[in-house]
PDB file of N, CA and C in Angstrom:
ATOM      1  N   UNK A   1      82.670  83.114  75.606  1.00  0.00           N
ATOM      2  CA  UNK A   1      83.447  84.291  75.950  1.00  0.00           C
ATOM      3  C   UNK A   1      84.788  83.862  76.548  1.00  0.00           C
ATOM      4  N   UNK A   2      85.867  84.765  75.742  1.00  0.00           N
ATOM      5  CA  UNK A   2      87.123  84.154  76.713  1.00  0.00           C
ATOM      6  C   UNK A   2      87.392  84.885  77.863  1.00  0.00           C
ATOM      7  N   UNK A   3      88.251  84.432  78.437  1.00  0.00           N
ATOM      8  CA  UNK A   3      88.995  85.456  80.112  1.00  0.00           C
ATOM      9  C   UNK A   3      89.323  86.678  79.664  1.00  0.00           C
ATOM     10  N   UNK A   4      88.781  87.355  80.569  1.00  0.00           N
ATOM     11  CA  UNK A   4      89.169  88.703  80.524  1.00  0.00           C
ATOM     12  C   UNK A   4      90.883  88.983  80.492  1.00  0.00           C
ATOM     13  N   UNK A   5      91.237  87.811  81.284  1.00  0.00           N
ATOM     14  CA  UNK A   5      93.372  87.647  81.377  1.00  0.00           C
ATOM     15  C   UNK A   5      93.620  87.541  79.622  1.00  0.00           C
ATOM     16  N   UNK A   6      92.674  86.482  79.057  1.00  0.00           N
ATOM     17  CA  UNK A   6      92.926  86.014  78.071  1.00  0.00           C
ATOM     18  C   UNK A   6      93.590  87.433  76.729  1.00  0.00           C
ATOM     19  N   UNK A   7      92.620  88.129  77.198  1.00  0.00           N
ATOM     20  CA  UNK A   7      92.153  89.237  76.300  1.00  0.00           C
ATOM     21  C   UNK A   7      92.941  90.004  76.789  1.00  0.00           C
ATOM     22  N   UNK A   8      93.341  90.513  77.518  1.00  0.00           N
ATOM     23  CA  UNK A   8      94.237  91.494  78.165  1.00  0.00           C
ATOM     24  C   UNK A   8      95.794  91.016  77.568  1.00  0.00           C
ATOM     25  N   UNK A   9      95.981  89.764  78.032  1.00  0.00           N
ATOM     26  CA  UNK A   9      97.394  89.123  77.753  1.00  0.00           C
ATOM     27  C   UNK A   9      97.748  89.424  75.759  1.00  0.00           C
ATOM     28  N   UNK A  10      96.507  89.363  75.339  1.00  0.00           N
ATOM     29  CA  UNK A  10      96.867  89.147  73.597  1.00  0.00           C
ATOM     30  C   UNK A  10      96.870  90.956  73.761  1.00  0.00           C
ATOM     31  N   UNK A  11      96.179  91.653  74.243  1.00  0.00           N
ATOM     32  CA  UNK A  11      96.482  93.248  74.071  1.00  0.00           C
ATOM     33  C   UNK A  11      97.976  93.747  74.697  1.00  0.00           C
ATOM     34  N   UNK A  12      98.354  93.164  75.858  1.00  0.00           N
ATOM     35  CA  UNK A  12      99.664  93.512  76.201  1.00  0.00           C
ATOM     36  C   UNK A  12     100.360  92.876  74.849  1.00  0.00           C
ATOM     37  N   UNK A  13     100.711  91.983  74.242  1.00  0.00           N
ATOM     38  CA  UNK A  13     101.551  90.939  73.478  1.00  0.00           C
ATOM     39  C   UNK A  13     100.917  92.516  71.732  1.00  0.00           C
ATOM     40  N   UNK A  14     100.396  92.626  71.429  1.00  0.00           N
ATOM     41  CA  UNK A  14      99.838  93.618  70.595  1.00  0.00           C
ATOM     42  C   UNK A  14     101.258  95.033  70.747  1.00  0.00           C
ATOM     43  N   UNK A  15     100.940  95.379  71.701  1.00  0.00           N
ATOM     44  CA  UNK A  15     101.550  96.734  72.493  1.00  0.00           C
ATOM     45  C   UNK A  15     103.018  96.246  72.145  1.00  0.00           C
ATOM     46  N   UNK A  16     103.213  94.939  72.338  1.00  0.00           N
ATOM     47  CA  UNK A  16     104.898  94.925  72.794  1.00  0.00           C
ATOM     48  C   UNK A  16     105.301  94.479  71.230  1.00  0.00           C
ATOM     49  N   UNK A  17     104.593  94.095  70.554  1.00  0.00           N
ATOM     50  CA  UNK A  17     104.823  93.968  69.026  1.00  0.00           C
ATOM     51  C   UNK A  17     104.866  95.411  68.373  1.00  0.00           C
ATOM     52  N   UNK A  18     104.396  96.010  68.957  1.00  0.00           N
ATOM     53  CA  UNK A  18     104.517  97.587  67.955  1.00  0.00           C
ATOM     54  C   UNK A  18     105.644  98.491  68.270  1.00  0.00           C
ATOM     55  N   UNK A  19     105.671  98.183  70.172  1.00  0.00           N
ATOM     56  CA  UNK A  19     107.057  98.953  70.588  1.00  0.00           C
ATOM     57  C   UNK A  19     108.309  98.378  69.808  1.00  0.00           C
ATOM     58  N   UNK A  20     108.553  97.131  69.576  1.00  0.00           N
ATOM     59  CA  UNK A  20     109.980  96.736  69.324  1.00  0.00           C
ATOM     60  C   UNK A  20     109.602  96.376  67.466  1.00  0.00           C
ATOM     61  N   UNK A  21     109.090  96.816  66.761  1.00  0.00           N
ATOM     62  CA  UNK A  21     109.170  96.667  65.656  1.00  0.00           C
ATOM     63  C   UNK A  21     110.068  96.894  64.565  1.00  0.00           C
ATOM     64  N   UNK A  22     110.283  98.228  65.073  1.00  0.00           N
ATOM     65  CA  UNK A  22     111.595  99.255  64.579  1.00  0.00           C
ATOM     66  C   UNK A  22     113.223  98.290  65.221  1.00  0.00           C
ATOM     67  N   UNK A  23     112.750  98.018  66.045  1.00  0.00           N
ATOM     68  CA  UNK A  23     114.499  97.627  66.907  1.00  0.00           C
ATOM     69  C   UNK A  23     114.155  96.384  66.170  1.00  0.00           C
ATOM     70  N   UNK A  24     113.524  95.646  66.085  1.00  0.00           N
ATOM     71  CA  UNK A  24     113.664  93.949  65.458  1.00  0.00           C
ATOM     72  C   UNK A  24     114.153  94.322  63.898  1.00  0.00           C
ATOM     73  N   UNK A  25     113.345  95.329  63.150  1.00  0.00           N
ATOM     74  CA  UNK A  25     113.445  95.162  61.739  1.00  0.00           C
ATOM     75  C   UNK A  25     115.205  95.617  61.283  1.00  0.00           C
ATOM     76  N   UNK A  26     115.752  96.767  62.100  1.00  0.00           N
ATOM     77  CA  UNK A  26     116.753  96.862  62.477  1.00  0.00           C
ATOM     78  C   UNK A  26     117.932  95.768  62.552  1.00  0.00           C
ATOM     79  N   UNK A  27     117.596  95.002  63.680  1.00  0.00           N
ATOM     80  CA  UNK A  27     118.191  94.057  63.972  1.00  0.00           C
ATOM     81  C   UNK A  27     118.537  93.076  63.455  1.00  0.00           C
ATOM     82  N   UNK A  28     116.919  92.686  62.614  1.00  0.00           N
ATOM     83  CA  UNK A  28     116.985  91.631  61.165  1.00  0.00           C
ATOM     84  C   UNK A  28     118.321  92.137  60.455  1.00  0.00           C
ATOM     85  N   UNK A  29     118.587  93.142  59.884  1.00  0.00           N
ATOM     86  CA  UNK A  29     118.435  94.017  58.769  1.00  0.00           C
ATOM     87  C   UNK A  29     120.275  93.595  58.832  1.00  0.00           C
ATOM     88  N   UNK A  30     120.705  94.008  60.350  1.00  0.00           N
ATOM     89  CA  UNK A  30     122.490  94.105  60.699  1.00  0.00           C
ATOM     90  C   UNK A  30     123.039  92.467  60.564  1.00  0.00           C
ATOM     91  N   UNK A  31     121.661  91.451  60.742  1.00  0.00           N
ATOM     92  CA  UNK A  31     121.854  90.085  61.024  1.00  0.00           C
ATOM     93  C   UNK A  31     122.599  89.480  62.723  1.00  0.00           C
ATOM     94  N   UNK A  32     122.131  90.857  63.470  1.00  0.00           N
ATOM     95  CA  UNK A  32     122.379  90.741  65.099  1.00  0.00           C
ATOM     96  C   UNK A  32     121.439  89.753  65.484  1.00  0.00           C
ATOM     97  N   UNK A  33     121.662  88.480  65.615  1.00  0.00           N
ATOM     98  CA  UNK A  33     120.537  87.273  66.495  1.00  0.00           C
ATOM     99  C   UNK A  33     120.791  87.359  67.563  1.00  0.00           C
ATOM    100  N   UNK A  34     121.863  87.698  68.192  1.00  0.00           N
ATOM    101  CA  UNK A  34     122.013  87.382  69.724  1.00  0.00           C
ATOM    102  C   UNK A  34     121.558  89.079  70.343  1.00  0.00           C
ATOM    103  N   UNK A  35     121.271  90.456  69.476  1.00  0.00           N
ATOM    104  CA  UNK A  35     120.478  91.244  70.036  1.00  0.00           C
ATOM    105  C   UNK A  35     118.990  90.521  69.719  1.00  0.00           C
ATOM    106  N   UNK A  36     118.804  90.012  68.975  1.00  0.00           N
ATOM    107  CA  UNK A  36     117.231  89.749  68.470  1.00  0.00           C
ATOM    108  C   UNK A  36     116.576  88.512  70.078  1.00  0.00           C
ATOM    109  N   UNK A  37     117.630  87.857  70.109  1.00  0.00           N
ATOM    110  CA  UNK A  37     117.504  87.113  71.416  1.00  0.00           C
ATOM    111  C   UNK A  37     117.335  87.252  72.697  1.00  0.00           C
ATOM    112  N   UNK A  38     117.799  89.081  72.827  1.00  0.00           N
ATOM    113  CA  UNK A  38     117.729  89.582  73.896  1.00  0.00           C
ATOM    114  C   UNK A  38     116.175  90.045  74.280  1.00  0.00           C
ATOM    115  N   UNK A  39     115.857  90.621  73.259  1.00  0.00           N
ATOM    116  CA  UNK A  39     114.555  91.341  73.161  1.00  0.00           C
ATOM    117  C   UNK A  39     113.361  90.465  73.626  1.00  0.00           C
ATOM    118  N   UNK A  40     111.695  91.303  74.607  1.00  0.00           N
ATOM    119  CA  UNK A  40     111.079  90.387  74.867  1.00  0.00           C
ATOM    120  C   UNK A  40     110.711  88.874  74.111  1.00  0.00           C
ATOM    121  N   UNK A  41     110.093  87.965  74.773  1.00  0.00           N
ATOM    122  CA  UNK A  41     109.599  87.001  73.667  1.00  0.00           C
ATOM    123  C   UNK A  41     108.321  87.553  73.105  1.00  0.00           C
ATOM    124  N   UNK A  42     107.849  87.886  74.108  1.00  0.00           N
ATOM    125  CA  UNK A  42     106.128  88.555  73.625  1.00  0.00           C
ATOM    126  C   UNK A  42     106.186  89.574  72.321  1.00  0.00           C
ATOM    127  N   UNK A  43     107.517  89.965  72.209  1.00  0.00           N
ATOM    128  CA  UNK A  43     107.778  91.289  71.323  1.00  0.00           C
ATOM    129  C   UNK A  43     107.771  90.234  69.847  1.00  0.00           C
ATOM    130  N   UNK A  44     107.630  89.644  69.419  1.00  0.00           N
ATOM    131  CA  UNK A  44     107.479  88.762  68.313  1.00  0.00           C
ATOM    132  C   UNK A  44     106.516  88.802  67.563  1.00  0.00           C
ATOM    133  N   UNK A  45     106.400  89.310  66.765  1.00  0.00           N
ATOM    134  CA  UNK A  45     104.915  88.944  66.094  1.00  0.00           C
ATOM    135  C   UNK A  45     104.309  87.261  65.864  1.00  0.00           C
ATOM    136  N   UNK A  46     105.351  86.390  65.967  1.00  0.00           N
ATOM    137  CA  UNK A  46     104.703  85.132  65.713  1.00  0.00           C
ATOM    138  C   UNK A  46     103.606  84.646  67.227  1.00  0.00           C
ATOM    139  N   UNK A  47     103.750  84.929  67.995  1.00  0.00           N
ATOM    140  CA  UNK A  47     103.128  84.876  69.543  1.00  0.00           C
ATOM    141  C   UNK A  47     102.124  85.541  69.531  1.00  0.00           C
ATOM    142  N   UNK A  48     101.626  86.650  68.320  1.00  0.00           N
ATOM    143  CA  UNK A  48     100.179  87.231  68.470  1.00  0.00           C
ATOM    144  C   UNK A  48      99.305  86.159  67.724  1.00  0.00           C
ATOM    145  N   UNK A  49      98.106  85.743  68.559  1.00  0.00           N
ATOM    146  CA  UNK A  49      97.094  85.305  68.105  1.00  0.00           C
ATOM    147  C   UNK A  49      95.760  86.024  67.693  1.00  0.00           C
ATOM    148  N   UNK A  50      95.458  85.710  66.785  1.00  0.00           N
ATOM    149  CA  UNK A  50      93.873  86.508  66.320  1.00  0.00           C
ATOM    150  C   UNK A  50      93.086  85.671  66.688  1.00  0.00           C
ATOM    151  N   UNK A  51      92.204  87.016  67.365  1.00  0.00           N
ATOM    152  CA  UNK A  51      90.764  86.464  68.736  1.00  0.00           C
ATOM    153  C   UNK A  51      89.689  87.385  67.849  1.00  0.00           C
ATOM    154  N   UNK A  52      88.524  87.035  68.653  1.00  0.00           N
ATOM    155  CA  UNK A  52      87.197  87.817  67.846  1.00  0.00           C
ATOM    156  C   UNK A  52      87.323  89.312  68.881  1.00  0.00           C
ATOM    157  N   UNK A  53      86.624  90.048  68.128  1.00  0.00           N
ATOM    158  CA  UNK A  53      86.857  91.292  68.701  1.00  0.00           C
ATOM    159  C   UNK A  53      85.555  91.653  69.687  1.00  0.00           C
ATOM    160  N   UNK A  54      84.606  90.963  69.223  1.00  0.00           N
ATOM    161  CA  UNK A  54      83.697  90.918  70.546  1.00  0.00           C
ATOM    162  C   UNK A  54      83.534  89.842  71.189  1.00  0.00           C
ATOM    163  N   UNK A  55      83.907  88.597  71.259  1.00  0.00           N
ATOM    164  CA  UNK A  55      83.809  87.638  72.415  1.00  0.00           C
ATOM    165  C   UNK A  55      85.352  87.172  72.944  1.00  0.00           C
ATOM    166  N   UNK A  56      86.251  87.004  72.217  1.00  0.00           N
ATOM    167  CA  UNK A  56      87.575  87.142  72.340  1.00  0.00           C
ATOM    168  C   UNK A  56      87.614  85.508  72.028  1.00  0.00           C
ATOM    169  N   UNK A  57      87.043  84.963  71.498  1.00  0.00           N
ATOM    170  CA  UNK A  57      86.808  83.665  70.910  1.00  0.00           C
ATOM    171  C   UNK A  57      88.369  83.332  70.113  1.00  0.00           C
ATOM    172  N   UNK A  58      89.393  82.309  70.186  1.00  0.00           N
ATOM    173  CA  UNK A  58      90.615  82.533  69.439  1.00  0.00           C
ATOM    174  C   UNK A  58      90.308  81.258  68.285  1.00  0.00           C
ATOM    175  N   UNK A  59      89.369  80.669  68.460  1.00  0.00           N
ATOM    176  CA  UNK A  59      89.416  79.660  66.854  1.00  0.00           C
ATOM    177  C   UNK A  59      88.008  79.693  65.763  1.00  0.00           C
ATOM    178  N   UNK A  60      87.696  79.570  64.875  1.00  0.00           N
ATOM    179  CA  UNK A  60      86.661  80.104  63.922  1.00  0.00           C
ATOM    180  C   UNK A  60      86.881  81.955  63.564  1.00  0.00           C
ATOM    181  N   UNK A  61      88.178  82.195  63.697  1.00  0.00           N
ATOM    182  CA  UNK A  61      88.158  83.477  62.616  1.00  0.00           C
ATOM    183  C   UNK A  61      88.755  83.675  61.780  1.00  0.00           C
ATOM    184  N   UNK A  62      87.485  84.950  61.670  1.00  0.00           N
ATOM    185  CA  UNK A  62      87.054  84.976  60.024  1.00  0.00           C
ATOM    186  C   UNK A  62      87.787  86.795  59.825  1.00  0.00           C
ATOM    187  N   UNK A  63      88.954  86.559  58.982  1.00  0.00           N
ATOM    188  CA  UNK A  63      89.971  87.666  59.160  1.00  0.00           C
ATOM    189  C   UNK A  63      89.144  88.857  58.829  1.00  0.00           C
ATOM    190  N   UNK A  64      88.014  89.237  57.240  1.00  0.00           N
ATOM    191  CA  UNK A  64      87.639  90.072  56.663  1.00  0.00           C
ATOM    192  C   UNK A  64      87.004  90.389  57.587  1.00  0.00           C
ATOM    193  N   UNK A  65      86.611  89.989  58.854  1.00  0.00           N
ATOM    194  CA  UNK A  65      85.607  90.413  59.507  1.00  0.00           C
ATOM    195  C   UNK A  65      85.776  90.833  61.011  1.00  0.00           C
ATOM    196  N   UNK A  66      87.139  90.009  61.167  1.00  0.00           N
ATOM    197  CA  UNK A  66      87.739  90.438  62.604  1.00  0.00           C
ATOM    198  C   UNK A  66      87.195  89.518  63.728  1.00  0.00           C
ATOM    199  N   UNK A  67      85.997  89.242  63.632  1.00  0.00           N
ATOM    200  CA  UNK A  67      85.210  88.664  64.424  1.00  0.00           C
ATOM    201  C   UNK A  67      84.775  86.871  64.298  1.00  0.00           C
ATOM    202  N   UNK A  68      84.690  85.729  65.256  1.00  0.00           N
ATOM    203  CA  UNK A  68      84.537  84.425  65.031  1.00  0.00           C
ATOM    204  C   UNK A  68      83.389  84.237  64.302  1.00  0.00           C
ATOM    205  N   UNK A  69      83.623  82.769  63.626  1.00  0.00           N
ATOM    206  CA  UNK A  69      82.254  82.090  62.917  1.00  0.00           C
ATOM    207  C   UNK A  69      81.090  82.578  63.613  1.00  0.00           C
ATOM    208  N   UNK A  70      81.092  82.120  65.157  1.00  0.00           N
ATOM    209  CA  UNK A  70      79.759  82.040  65.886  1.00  0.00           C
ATOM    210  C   UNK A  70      79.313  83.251  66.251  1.00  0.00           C
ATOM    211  N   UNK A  71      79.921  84.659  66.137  1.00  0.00           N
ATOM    212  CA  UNK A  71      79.691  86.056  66.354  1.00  0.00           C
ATOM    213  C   UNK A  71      79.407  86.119  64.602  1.00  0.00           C
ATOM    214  N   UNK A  72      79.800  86.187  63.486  1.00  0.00           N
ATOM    215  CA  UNK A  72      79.576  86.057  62.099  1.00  0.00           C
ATOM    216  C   UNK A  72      77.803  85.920  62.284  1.00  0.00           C
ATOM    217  N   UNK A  73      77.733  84.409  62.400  1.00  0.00           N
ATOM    218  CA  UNK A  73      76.685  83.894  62.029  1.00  0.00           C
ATOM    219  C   UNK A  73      75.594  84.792  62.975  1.00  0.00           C
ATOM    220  N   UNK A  74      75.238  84.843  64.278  1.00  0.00           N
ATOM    221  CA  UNK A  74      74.473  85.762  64.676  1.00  0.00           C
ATOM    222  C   UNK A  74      74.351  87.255  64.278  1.00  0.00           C
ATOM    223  N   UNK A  75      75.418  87.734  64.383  1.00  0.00           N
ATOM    224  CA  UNK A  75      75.099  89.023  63.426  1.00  0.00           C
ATOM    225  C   UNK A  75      74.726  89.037  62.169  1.00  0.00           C
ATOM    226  N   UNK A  76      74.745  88.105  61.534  1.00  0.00           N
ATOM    227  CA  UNK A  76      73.962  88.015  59.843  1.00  0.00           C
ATOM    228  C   UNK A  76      72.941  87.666  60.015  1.00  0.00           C
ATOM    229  N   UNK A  77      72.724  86.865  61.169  1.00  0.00           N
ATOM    230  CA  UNK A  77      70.821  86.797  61.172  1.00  0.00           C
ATOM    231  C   UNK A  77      70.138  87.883  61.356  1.00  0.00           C
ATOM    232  N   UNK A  78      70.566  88.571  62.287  1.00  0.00           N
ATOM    233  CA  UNK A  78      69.894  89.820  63.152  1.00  0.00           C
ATOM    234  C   UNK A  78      70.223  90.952  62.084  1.00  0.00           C
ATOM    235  N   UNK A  79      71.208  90.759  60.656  1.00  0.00           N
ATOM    236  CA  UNK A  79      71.256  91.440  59.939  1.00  0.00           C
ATOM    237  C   UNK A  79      72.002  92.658  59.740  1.00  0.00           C
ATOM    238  N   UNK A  80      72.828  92.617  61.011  1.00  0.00           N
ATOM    239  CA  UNK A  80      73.994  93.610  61.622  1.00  0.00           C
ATOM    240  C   UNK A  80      75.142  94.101  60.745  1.00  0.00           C
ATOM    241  N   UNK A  81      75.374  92.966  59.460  1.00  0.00           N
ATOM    242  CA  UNK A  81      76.380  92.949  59.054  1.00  0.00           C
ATOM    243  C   UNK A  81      75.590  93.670  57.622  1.00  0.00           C
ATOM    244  N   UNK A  82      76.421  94.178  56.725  1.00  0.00           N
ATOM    245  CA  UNK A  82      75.817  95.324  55.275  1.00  0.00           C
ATOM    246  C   UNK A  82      76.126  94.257  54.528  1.00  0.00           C
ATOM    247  N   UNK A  83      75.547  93.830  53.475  1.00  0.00           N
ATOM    248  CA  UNK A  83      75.657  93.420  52.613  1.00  0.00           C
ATOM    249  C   UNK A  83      75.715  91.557  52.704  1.00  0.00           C
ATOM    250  N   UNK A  84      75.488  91.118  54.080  1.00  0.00           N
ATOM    251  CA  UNK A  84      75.090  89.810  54.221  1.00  0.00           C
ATOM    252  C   UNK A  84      73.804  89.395  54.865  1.00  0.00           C
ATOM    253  N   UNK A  85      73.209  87.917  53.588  1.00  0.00           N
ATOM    254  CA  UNK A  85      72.207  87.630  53.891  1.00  0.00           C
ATOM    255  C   UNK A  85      72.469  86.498  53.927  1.00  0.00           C
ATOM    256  N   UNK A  86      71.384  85.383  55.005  1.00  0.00           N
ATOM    257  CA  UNK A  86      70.965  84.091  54.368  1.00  0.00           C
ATOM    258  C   UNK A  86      70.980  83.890  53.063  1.00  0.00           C
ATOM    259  N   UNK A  87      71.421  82.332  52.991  1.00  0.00           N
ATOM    260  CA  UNK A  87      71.397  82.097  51.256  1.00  0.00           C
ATOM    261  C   UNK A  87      70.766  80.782  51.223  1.00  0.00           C
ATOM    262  N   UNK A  88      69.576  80.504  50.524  1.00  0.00           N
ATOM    263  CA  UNK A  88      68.651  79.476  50.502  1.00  0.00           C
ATOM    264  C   UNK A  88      68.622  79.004  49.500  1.00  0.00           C
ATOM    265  N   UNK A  89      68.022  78.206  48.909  1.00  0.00           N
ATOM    266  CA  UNK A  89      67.868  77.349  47.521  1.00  0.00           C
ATOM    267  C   UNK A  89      67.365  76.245  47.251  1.00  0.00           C
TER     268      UNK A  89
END
């Protein structure tokens, strides 16, 4: 499980990517860098990291699913997930 800061910090950084989206694409658009420079850093989309959505785990994810390898794999045992099974042979 990650920090609760951890998780909070990538949801603030989320928030501030959606507020300034419009003013960045804008900004791209006039070729203003020194407004683009002004603007938060957090406001960047390159600074968002993808975490699991129930442990907040940030390495082993698995995009189609939102959620890490090690949250994946337990929920397919317990069978949580539609349409995934063990595969044996």
């Amino acid at each position: 499980m990650a920090k609760e800061s951890m998780k909070a910090r990538e949801v603030k950084r989320q928030k501030l990517v959606a507020k300034y989206a419009n003013k960045r694409m804008k900004l791209k658009e006039e070729g203003d860098y020194v407004g683009l420079q002004k603007l938060p850093k957090n406001a960047s989309p390159v600074r968002l990291h993808n975490r699991c959505k129930i442990t907040g785990r940030p390495k082993g994810y698995m995009r189609v699913f939102g959620i890490s390898r090690v949250t994946f794999r337990k929920m397919a045992n317990q069978g949580l997930i539609p349409g995934i099974k063990k595969s044996s042979w």
